[in-house]
Protein backbone atom coordinates (compact mmCIF):
# COMPACT_ATOMS: atom_id res chain seq x y z
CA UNK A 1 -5.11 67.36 0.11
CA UNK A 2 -8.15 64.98 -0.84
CA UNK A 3 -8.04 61.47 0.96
CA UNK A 4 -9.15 58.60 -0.90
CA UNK A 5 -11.10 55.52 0.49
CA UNK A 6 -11.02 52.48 -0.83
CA UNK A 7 -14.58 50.91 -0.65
CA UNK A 8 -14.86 47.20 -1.05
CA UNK A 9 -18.33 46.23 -3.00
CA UNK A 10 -19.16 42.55 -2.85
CA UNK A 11 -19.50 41.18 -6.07
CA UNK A 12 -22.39 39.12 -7.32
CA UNK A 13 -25.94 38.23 -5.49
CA UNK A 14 -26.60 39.06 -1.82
CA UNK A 15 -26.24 36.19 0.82
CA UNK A 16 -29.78 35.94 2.48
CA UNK A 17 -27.91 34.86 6.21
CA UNK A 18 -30.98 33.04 7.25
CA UNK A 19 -32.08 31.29 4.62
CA UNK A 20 -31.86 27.05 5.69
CA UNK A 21 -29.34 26.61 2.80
CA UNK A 22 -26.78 29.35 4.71
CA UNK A 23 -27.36 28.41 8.58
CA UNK A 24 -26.65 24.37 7.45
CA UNK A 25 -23.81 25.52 5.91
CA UNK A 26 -22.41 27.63 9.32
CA UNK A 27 -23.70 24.49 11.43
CA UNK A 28 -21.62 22.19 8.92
CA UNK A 29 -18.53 24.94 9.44
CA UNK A 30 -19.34 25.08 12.90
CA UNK A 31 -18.88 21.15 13.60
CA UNK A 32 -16.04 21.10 11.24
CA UNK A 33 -14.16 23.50 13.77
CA UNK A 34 -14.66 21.91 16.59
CA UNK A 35 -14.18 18.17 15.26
CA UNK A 36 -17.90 17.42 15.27
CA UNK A 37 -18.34 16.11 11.70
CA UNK A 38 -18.64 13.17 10.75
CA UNK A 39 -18.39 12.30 7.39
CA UNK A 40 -18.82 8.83 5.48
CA UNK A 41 -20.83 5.54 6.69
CA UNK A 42 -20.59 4.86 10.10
CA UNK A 43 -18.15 1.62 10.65
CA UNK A 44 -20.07 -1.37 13.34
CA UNK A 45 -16.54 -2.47 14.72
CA UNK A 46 -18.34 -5.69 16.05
CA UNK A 47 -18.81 -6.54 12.45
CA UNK A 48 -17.15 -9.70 10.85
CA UNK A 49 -14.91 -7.66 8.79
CA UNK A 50 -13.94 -5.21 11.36
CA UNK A 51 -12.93 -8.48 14.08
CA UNK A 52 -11.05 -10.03 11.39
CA UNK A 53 -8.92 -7.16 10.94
CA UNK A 54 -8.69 -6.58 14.20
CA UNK A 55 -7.54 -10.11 14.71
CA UNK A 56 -4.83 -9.40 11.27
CA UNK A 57 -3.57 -6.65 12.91
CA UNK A 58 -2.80 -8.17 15.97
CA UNK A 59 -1.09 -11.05 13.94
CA UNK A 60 0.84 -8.65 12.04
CA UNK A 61 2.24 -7.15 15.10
CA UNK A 62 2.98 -10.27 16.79
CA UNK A 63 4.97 -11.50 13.83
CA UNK A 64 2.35 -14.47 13.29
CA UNK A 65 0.96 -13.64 9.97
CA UNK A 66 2.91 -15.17 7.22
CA UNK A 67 2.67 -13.63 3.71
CA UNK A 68 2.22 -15.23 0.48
CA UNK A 69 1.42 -18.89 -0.56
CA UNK A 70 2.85 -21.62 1.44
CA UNK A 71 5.65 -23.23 0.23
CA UNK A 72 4.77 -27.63 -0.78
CA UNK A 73 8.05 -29.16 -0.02
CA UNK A 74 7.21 -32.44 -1.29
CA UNK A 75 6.55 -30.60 -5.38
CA UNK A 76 9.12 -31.63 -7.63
CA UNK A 77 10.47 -28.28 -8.07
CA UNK A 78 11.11 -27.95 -4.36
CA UNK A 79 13.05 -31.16 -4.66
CA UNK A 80 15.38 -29.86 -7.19
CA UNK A 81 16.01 -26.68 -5.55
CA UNK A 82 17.18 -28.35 -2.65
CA UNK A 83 19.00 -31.54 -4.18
CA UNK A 84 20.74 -28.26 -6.10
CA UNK A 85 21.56 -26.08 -2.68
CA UNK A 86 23.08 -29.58 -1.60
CA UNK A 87 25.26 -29.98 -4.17
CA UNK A 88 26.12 -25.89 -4.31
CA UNK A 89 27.28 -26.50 -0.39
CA UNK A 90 29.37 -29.46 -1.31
CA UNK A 91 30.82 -27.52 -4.18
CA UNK A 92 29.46 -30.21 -6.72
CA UNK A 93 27.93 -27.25 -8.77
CA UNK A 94 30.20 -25.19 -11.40
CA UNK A 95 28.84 -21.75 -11.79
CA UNK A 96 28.80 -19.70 -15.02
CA UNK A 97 29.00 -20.50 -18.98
CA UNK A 98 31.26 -23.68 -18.99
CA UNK A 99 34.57 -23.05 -20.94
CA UNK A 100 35.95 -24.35 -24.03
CA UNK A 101 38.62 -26.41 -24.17
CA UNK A 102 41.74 -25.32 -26.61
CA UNK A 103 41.50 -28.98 -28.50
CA UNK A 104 37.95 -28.08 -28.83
CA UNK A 105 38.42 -24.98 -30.09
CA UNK A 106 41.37 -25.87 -32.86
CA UNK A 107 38.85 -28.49 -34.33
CA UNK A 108 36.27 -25.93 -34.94
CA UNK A 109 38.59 -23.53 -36.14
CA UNK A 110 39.52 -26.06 -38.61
């Protein structure tokens, strides 16, 4: 009985192994294993940008950063929504569509 081999041929053009393109690219492999590579600009943490976030982030954990736009109290609309909560508390305020009234309703009936 005849046993076969299976032989693998590498398809396409043969890798030159020490041509400068192929050794940067198992130096780049290389650092990439072992945690070496950097990628990207490198960030100057005692920029302006970099202490102010530091400085946000430290807000945000302490519970001191407030979000948004801060609130005028003394606008008009601020006025009405809390001359409204005052009368909603006292019970001054009827909620809902207001109902008709039977009398009301026979005159347009008629």
């Amino acid at each position: 009985m005849k046993v076969m081999k299976n032989e693998v041929k590498k398809l396409g053009r043969p890798v030159n192994e020490n041509s400068e393109r192929q050794q940067r690219i198992k130096l780049l492999e290389f650092k990439k294993e072992n945690g070496l590579l950097k990628r990207g600009r490198p960030v100057n943490e005692n920029s302006e940008r970099q202490l102010r976030i530091k400085e946000l982030e430290s807000k945000r954990v302490n519970g001191e950063l407030k979000r948004g736009r801060p609130v005028n109290e003394n606008s008009e609309r601020q006025k009405r929504i809390k001359e409204l909560n005052e009368k909603r508390e006292l019970g001054l305020v009827k909620r809902g569509r207001p109902k008709m009234n039977k009398s009301d309703n026979n005159e347009i009936a008629a």
